[in-house]
C-alpha atoms as a PDB file:
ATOM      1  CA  UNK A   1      94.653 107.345 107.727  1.00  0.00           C
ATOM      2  CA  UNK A   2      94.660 110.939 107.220  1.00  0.00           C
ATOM      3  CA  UNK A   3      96.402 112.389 104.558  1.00  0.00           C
ATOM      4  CA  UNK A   4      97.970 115.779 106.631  1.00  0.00           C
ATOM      5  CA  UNK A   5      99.099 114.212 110.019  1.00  0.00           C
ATOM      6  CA  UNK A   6     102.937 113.642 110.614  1.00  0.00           C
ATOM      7  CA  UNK A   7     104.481 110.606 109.684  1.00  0.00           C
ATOM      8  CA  UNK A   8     106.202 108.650 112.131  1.00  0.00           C
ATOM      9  CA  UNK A   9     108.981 106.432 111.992  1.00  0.00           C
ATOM     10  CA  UNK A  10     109.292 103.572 114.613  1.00  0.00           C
ATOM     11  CA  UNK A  11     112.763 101.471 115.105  1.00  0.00           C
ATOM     12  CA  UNK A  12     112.359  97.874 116.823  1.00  0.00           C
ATOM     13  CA  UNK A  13     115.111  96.609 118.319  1.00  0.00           C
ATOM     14  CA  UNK A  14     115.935  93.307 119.812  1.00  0.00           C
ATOM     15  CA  UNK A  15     118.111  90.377 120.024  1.00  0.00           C
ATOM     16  CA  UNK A  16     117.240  86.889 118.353  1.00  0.00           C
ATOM     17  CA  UNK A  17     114.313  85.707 119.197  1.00  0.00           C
ATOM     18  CA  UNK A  18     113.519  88.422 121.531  1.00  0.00           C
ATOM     19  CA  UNK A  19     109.573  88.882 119.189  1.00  0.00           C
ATOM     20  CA  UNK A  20     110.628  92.163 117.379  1.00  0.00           C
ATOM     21  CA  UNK A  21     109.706  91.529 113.699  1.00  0.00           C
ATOM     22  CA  UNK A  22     105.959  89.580 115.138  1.00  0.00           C
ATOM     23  CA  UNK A  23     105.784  93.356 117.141  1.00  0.00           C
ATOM     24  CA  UNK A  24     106.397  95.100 113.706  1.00  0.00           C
ATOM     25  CA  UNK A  25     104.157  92.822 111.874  1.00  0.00           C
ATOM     26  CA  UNK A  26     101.584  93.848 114.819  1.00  0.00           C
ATOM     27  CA  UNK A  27     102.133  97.728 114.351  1.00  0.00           C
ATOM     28  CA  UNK A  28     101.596  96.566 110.332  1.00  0.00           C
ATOM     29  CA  UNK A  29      98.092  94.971 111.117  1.00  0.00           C
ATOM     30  CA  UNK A  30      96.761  98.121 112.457  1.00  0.00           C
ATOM     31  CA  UNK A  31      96.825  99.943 108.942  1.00  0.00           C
ATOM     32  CA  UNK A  32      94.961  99.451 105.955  1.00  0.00           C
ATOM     33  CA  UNK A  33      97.817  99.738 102.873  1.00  0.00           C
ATOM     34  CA  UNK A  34     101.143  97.959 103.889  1.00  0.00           C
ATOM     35  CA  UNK A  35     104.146  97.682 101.944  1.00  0.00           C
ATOM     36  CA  UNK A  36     106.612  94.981 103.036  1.00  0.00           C
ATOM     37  CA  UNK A  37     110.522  95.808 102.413  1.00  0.00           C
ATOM     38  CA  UNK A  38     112.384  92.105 102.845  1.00  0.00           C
ATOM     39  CA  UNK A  39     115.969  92.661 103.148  1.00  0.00           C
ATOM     40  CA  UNK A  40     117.134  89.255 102.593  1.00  0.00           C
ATOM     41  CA  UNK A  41     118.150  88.183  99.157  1.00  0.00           C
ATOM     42  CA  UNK A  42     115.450  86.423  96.922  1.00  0.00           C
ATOM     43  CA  UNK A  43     116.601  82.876  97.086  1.00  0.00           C
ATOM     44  CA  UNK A  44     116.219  82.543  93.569  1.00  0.00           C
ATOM     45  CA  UNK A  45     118.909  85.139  93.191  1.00  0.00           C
ATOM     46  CA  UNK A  46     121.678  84.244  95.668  1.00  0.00           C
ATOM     47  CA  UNK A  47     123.071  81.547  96.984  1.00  0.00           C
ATOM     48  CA  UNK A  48     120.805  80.074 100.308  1.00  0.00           C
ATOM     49  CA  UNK A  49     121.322  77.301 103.075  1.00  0.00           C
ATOM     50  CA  UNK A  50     118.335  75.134 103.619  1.00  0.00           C
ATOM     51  CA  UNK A  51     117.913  77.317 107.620  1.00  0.00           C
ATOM     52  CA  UNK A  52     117.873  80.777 105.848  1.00  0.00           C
ATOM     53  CA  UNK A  53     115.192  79.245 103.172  1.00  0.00           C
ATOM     54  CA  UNK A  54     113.104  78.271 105.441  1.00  0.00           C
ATOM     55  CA  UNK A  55     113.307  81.024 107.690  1.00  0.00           C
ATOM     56  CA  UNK A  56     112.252  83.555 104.460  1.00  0.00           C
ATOM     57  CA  UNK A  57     109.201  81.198 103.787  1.00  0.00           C
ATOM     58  CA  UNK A  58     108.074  81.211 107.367  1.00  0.00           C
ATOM     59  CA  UNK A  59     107.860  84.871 107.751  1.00  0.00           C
ATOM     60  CA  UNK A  60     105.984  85.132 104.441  1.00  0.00           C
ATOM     61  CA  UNK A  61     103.784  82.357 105.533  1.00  0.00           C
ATOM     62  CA  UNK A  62     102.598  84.608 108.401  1.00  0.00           C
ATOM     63  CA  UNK A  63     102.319  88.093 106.526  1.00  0.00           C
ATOM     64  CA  UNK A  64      98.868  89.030 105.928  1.00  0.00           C
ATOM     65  CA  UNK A  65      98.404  87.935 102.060  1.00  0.00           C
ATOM     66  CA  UNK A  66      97.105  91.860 101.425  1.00  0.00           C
ATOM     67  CA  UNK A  67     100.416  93.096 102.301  1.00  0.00           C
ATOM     68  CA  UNK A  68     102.498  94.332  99.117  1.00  0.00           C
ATOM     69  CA  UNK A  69     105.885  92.537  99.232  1.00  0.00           C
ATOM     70  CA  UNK A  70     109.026  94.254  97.973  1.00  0.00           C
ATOM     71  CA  UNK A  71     112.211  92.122  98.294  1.00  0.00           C
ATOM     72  CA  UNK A  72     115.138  95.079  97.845  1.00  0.00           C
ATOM     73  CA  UNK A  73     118.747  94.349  99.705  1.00  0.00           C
ATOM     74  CA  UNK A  74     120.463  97.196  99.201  1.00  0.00           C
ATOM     75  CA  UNK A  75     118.215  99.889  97.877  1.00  0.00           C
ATOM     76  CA  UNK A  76     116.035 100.995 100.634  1.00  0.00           C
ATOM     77  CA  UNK A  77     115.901 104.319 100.121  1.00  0.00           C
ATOM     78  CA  UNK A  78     114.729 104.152  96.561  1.00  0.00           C
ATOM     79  CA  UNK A  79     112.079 101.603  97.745  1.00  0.00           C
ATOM     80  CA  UNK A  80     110.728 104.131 100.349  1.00  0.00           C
ATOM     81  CA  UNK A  81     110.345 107.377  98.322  1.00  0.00           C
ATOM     82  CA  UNK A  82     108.945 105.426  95.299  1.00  0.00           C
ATOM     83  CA  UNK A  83     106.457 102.792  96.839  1.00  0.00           C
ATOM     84  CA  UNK A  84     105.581 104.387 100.108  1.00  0.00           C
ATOM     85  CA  UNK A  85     103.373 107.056  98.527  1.00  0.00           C
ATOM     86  CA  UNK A  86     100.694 103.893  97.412  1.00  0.00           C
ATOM     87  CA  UNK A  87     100.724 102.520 101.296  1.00  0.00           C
ATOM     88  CA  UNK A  88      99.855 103.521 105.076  1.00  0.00           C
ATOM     89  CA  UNK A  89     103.002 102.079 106.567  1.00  0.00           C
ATOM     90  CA  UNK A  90     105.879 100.384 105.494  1.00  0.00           C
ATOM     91  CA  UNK A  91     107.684  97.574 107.303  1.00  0.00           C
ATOM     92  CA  UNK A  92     111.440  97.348 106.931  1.00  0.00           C
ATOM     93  CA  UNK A  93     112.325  93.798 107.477  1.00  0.00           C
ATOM     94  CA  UNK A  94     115.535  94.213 108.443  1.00  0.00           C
ATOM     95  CA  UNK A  95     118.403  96.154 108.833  1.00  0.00           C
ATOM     96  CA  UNK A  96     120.820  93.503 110.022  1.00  0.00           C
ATOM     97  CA  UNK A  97     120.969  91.741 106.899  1.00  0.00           C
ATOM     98  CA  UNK A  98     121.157  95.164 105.276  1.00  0.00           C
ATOM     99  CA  UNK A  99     124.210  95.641 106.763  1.00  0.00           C
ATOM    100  CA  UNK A 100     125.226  92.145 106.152  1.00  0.00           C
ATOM    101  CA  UNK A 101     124.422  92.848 101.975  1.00  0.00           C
ATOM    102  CA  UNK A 102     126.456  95.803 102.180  1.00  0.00           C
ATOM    103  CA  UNK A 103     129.261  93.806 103.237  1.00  0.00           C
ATOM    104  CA  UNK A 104     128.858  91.599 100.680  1.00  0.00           C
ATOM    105  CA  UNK A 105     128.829  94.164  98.236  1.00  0.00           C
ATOM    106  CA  UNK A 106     131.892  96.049  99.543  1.00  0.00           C
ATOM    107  CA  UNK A 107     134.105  92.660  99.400  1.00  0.00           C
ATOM    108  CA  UNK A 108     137.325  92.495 101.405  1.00  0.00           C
ATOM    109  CA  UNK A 109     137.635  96.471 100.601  1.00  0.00           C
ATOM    110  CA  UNK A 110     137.686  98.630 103.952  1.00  0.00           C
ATOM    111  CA  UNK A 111     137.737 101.661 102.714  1.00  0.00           C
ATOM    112  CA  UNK A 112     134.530 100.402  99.765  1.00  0.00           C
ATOM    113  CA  UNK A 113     132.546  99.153 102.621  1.00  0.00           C
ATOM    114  CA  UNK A 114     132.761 102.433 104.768  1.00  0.00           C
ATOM    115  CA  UNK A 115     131.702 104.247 101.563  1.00  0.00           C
ATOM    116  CA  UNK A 116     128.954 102.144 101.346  1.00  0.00           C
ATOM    117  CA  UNK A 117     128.014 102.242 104.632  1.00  0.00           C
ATOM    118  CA  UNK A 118     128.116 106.084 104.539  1.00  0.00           C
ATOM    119  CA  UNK A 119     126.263 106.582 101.451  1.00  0.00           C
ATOM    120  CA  UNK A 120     123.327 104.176 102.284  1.00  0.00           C
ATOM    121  CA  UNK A 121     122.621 105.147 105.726  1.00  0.00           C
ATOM    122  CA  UNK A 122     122.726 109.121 104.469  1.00  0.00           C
ATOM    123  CA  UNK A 123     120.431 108.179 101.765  1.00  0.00           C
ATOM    124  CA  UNK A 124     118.041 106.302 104.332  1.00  0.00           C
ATOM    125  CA  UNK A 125     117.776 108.316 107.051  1.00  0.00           C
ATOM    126  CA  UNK A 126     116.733 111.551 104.515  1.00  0.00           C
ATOM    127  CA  UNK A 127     114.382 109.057 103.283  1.00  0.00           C
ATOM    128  CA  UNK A 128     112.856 108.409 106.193  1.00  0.00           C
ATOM    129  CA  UNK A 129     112.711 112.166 107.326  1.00  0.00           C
ATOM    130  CA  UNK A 130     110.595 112.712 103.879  1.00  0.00           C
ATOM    131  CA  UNK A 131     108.780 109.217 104.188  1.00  0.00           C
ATOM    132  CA  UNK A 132     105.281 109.888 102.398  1.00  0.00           C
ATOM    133  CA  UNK A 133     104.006 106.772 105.101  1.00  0.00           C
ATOM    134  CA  UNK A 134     104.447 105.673 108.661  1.00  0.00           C
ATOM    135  CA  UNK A 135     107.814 103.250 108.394  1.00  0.00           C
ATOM    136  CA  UNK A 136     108.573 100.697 111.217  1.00  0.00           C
ATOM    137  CA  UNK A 137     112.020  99.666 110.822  1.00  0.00           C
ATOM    138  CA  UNK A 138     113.228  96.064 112.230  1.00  0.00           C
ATOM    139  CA  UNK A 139     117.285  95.569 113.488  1.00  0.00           C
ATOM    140  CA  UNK A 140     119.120  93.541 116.067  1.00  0.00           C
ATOM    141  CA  UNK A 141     120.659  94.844 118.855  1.00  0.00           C
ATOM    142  CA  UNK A 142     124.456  93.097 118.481  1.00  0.00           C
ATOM    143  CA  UNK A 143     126.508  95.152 120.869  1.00  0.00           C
ATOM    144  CA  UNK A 144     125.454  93.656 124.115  1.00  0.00           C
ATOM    145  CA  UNK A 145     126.924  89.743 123.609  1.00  0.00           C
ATOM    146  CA  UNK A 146     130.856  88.775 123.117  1.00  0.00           C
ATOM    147  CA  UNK A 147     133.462  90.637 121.045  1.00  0.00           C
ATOM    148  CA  UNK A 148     133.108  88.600 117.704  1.00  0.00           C
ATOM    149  CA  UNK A 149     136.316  86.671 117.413  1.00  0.00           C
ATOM    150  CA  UNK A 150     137.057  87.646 113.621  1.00  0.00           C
ATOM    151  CA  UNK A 151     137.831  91.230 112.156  1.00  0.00           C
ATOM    152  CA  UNK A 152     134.707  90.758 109.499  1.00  0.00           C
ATOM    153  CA  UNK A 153     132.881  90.113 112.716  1.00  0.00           C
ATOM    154  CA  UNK A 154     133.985  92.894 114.146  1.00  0.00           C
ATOM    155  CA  UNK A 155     133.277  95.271 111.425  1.00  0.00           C
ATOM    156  CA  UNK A 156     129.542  93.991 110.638  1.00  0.00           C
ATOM    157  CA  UNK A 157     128.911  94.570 114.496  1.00  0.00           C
ATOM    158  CA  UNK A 158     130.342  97.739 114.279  1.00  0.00           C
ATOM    159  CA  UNK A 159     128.681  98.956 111.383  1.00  0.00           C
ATOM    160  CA  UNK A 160     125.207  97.852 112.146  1.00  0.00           C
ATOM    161  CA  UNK A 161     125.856  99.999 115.731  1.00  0.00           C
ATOM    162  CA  UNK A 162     126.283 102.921 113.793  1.00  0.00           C
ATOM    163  CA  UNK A 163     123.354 102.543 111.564  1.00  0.00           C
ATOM    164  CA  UNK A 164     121.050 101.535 114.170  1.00  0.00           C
ATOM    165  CA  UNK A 165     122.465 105.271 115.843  1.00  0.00           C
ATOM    166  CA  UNK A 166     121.471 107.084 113.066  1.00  0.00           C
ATOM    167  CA  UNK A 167     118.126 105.819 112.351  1.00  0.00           C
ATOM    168  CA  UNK A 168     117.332 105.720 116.206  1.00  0.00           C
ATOM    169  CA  UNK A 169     118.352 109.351 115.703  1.00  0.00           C
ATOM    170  CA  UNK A 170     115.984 110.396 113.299  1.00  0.00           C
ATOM    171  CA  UNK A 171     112.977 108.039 114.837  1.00  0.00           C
ATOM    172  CA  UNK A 172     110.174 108.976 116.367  1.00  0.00           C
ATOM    173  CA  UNK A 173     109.732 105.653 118.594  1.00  0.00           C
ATOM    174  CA  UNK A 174     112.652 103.570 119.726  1.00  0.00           C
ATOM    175  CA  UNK A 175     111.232 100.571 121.046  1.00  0.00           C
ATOM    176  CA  UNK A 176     113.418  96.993 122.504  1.00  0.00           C
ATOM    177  CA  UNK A 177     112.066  93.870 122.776  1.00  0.00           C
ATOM    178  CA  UNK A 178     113.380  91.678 125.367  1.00  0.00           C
ATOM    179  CA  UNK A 179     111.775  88.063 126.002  1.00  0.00           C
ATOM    180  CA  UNK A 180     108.636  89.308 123.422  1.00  0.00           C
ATOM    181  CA  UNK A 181     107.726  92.691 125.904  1.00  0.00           C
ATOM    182  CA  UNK A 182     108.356  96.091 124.388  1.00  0.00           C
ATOM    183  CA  UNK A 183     110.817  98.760 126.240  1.00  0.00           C
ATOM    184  CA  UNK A 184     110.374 101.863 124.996  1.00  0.00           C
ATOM    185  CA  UNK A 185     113.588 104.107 124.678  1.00  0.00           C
ATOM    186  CA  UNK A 186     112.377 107.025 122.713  1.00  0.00           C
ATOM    187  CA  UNK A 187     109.591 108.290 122.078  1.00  0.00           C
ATOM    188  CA  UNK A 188     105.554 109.475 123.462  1.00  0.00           C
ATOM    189  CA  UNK A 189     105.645 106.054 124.912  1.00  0.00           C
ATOM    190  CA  UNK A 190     108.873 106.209 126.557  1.00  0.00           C
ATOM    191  CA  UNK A 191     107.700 110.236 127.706  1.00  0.00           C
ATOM    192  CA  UNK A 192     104.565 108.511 129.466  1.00  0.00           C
ATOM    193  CA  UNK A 193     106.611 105.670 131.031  1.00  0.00           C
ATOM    194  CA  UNK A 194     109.123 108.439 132.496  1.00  0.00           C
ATOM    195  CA  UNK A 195     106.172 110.911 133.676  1.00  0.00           C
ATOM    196  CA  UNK A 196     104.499 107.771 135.492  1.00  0.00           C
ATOM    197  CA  UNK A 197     107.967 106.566 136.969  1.00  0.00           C
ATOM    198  CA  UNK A 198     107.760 110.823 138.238  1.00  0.00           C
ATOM    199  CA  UNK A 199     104.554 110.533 139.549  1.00  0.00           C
END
Protein backbone atom coordinates (compact mmCIF):
# COMPACT_ATOMS: atom_id res chain seq x y z
CA UNK A 1 0.00 0.00 0.00
CA UNK A 2 1.25 3.39 -0.28
CA UNK A 3 2.70 5.02 2.46
CA UNK A 4 0.99 8.88 1.85
CA UNK A 5 -2.69 8.01 0.92
CA UNK A 6 -5.48 8.57 3.62
CA UNK A 7 -6.35 6.01 5.89
CA UNK A 8 -9.72 4.83 6.05
CA UNK A 9 -11.72 3.46 8.65
CA UNK A 10 -14.65 1.05 7.77
CA UNK A 11 -17.51 0.04 10.50
CA UNK A 12 -19.49 -3.36 9.73
CA UNK A 13 -22.54 -3.67 11.16
CA UNK A 14 -24.97 -6.47 11.43
CA UNK A 15 -27.07 -8.66 13.47
CA UNK A 16 -26.10 -12.39 14.39
CA UNK A 17 -25.38 -14.25 11.80
CA UNK A 18 -26.12 -11.65 9.31
CA UNK A 19 -21.92 -12.51 7.61
CA UNK A 20 -20.31 -9.25 8.99
CA UNK A 21 -17.04 -10.45 10.63
CA UNK A 22 -16.51 -13.21 7.16
CA UNK A 23 -17.08 -9.46 5.19
CA UNK A 24 -14.31 -7.94 7.47
CA UNK A 25 -12.14 -10.90 7.23
CA UNK A 26 -12.75 -10.36 3.27
CA UNK A 27 -11.77 -6.54 3.34
CA UNK A 28 -8.57 -8.17 5.57
CA UNK A 29 -7.58 -10.59 2.63
CA UNK A 30 -7.13 -7.81 0.27
CA UNK A 31 -3.96 -6.37 2.16
CA UNK A 32 -0.67 -7.63 2.62
CA UNK A 33 0.20 -6.85 6.67
CA UNK A 34 -2.91 -7.55 8.92
CA UNK A 35 -3.16 -7.16 12.48
CA UNK A 36 -6.06 -8.97 14.17
CA UNK A 37 -7.60 -7.16 17.44
CA UNK A 38 -9.88 -10.15 19.23
CA UNK A 39 -12.03 -8.61 21.73
CA UNK A 40 -13.07 -11.59 23.53
CA UNK A 41 -11.20 -12.66 26.59
CA UNK A 42 -8.32 -15.29 26.15
CA UNK A 43 -9.95 -18.35 27.53
CA UNK A 44 -7.05 -19.10 29.43
CA UNK A 45 -7.66 -15.91 31.32
CA UNK A 46 -11.40 -15.77 32.10
CA UNK A 47 -13.87 -17.85 32.82
CA UNK A 48 -15.55 -19.58 29.28
CA UNK A 49 -18.69 -21.84 28.45
CA UNK A 50 -17.93 -24.68 26.16
CA UNK A 51 -20.32 -22.34 23.03
CA UNK A 52 -18.08 -19.21 23.51
CA UNK A 53 -14.81 -21.66 23.32
CA UNK A 54 -15.64 -22.95 20.48
CA UNK A 55 -16.87 -20.06 18.81
CA UNK A 56 -13.12 -18.22 19.55
CA UNK A 57 -11.42 -21.38 17.98
CA UNK A 58 -13.59 -21.35 14.92
CA UNK A 59 -12.90 -17.87 13.92
CA UNK A 60 -9.17 -18.44 14.44
CA UNK A 61 -9.44 -21.60 12.53
CA UNK A 62 -10.48 -19.51 9.49
CA UNK A 63 -8.02 -16.42 9.84
CA UNK A 64 -5.36 -16.53 7.38
CA UNK A 65 -2.31 -18.06 9.56
CA UNK A 66 -0.14 -14.72 8.29
CA UNK A 67 -2.41 -12.55 10.12
CA UNK A 68 -0.80 -11.08 13.47
CA UNK A 69 -3.24 -11.86 16.32
CA UNK A 70 -3.63 -9.47 19.24
CA UNK A 71 -6.20 -10.60 21.87
CA UNK A 72 -6.80 -7.01 23.92
CA UNK A 73 -10.50 -6.54 25.71
CA UNK A 74 -10.39 -3.39 26.88
CA UNK A 75 -7.43 -1.55 25.50
CA UNK A 76 -8.10 -0.84 21.94
CA UNK A 77 -6.82 2.26 21.61
CA UNK A 78 -3.39 1.45 22.90
CA UNK A 79 -3.43 -1.61 20.54
CA UNK A 80 -4.10 0.67 17.49
CA UNK A 81 -1.52 3.49 17.90
CA UNK A 82 1.19 0.96 18.97
CA UNK A 83 0.77 -2.11 16.54
CA UNK A 84 -0.93 -0.52 13.60
CA UNK A 85 2.21 1.28 12.42
CA UNK A 86 3.86 -2.59 11.54
CA UNK A 87 0.46 -3.54 9.42
CA UNK A 88 -1.79 -2.47 6.28
CA UNK A 89 -5.09 -2.85 8.05
CA UNK A 90 -6.29 -3.78 11.21
CA UNK A 91 -9.41 -5.80 11.97
CA UNK A 92 -11.31 -5.02 15.14
CA UNK A 93 -13.09 -8.12 16.08
CA UNK A 94 -15.58 -6.75 17.91
CA UNK A 95 -17.05 -4.07 19.57
CA UNK A 96 -20.00 -5.83 21.16
CA UNK A 97 -18.04 -7.77 23.47
CA UNK A 98 -16.06 -4.59 24.04
CA UNK A 99 -18.85 -3.15 25.42
CA UNK A 100 -19.78 -6.28 27.16
CA UNK A 101 -15.87 -6.21 28.97
CA UNK A 102 -16.48 -2.80 29.93
CA UNK A 103 -19.38 -3.84 31.79
CA UNK A 104 -17.67 -6.30 33.40
CA UNK A 105 -15.12 -4.08 34.45
CA UNK A 106 -17.44 -1.31 35.71
CA UNK A 107 -19.39 -3.96 38.07
CA UNK A 108 -22.84 -3.04 39.37
CA UNK A 109 -21.44 0.77 39.45
CA UNK A 110 -23.59 3.16 37.09
CA UNK A 111 -21.92 5.96 37.39
CA UNK A 112 -18.07 3.60 36.91
CA UNK A 113 -19.49 2.12 33.83
CA UNK A 114 -20.52 5.52 32.15
CA UNK A 115 -16.96 6.67 32.99
CA UNK A 116 -15.73 3.88 31.33
CA UNK A 117 -17.76 4.02 28.59
CA UNK A 118 -16.83 7.71 28.09
CA UNK A 119 -13.22 7.40 28.45
CA UNK A 120 -12.78 4.36 26.07
CA UNK A 121 -14.86 5.41 23.26
CA UNK A 122 -12.98 9.13 23.45
CA UNK A 123 -9.77 7.35 23.48
CA UNK A 124 -10.88 5.13 20.37
CA UNK A 125 -12.39 7.23 18.18
CA UNK A 126 -9.03 9.81 18.38
CA UNK A 127 -7.31 6.66 17.72
CA UNK A 128 -8.89 5.89 14.87
CA UNK A 129 -8.80 9.55 13.45
CA UNK A 130 -4.76 9.17 13.82
CA UNK A 131 -4.80 5.36 12.80
CA UNK A 132 -1.24 4.87 11.07
CA UNK A 133 -3.39 1.79 8.95
CA UNK A 134 -6.70 1.18 7.30
CA UNK A 135 -8.99 -0.24 10.47
CA UNK A 136 -12.25 -2.21 9.75
CA UNK A 137 -14.15 -2.28 12.84
CA UNK A 138 -16.80 -5.27 13.51
CA UNK A 139 -20.22 -4.51 15.97
CA UNK A 140 -23.78 -5.71 16.15
CA UNK A 141 -26.54 -3.79 15.43
CA UNK A 142 -28.82 -4.45 18.88
CA UNK A 143 -31.37 -1.70 18.68
CA UNK A 144 -33.69 -3.12 16.13
CA UNK A 145 -35.06 -6.51 18.22
CA UNK A 146 -37.14 -6.40 21.73
CA UNK A 147 -36.55 -4.09 24.70
CA UNK A 148 -34.20 -6.44 26.80
CA UNK A 149 -36.26 -7.43 29.79
CA UNK A 150 -33.46 -6.64 32.51
CA UNK A 151 -31.89 -3.13 33.42
CA UNK A 152 -28.14 -4.69 32.69
CA UNK A 153 -29.79 -5.51 29.42
CA UNK A 154 -30.88 -2.42 28.95
CA UNK A 155 -27.76 -0.59 29.67
CA UNK A 156 -25.33 -2.91 27.46
CA UNK A 157 -27.86 -2.18 24.53
CA UNK A 158 -27.75 1.23 25.25
CA UNK A 159 -24.24 1.67 25.52
CA UNK A 160 -23.12 -0.27 22.55
CA UNK A 161 -25.80 2.29 20.51
CA UNK A 162 -23.82 5.03 21.54
CA UNK A 163 -20.49 3.66 20.69
CA UNK A 164 -21.47 2.30 17.49
CA UNK A 165 -22.70 6.41 16.95
CA UNK A 166 -19.52 7.62 17.57
CA UNK A 167 -17.35 5.42 15.62
CA UNK A 168 -19.96 5.46 12.67
CA UNK A 169 -19.28 9.17 13.17
CA UNK A 170 -15.79 9.30 12.63
CA UNK A 171 -15.85 6.36 9.75
CA UNK A 172 -15.24 6.62 6.49
CA UNK A 173 -17.53 3.53 5.34
CA UNK A 174 -20.58 2.44 7.25
CA UNK A 175 -21.53 -0.70 5.84
CA UNK A 176 -24.78 -3.39 7.23
CA UNK A 177 -24.97 -6.72 6.53
CA UNK A 178 -28.28 -8.22 6.33
CA UNK A 179 -28.73 -12.07 5.29
CA UNK A 180 -24.62 -11.98 4.23
CA UNK A 181 -25.24 -8.76 1.46
CA UNK A 182 -23.60 -5.47 2.31
CA UNK A 183 -25.82 -2.07 2.65
CA UNK A 184 -23.84 0.66 2.55
CA UNK A 185 -24.88 3.67 4.87
CA UNK A 186 -21.95 5.95 4.65
CA UNK A 187 -19.57 6.33 2.67
CA UNK A 188 -18.07 6.48 -1.50
CA UNK A 189 -20.09 3.36 -1.75
CA UNK A 190 -23.18 4.55 -0.28
CA UNK A 191 -22.45 8.19 -2.55
CA UNK A 192 -22.47 5.84 -5.77
CA UNK A 193 -25.54 3.82 -4.67
CA UNK A 194 -27.46 7.30 -4.08
CA UNK A 195 -26.12 8.96 -7.49
CA UNK A 196 -27.35 5.66 -9.38
CA UNK A 197 -30.77 5.60 -7.39
CA UNK A 198 -30.64 9.73 -9.03
CA UNK A 199 -29.92 8.69 -12.26
Amino acid sequence: MQENRRRTVTLVLGGVRSGKSRYAQQLGERAERVLFVATAPAPSSTPCDAEMRAKIEHHRATRPAAWQTVEEPLELARVLAEQGQGCDLAIVDCLTLFVANLLHAAGEDDGRLGQLIEEKTTALCAALAAAPCDVVLVSNEVGSGVVPAYAAGRRYRDALGELNQRVAAVADDVLLLVAGLPLALKGAVAARTRDEVRA
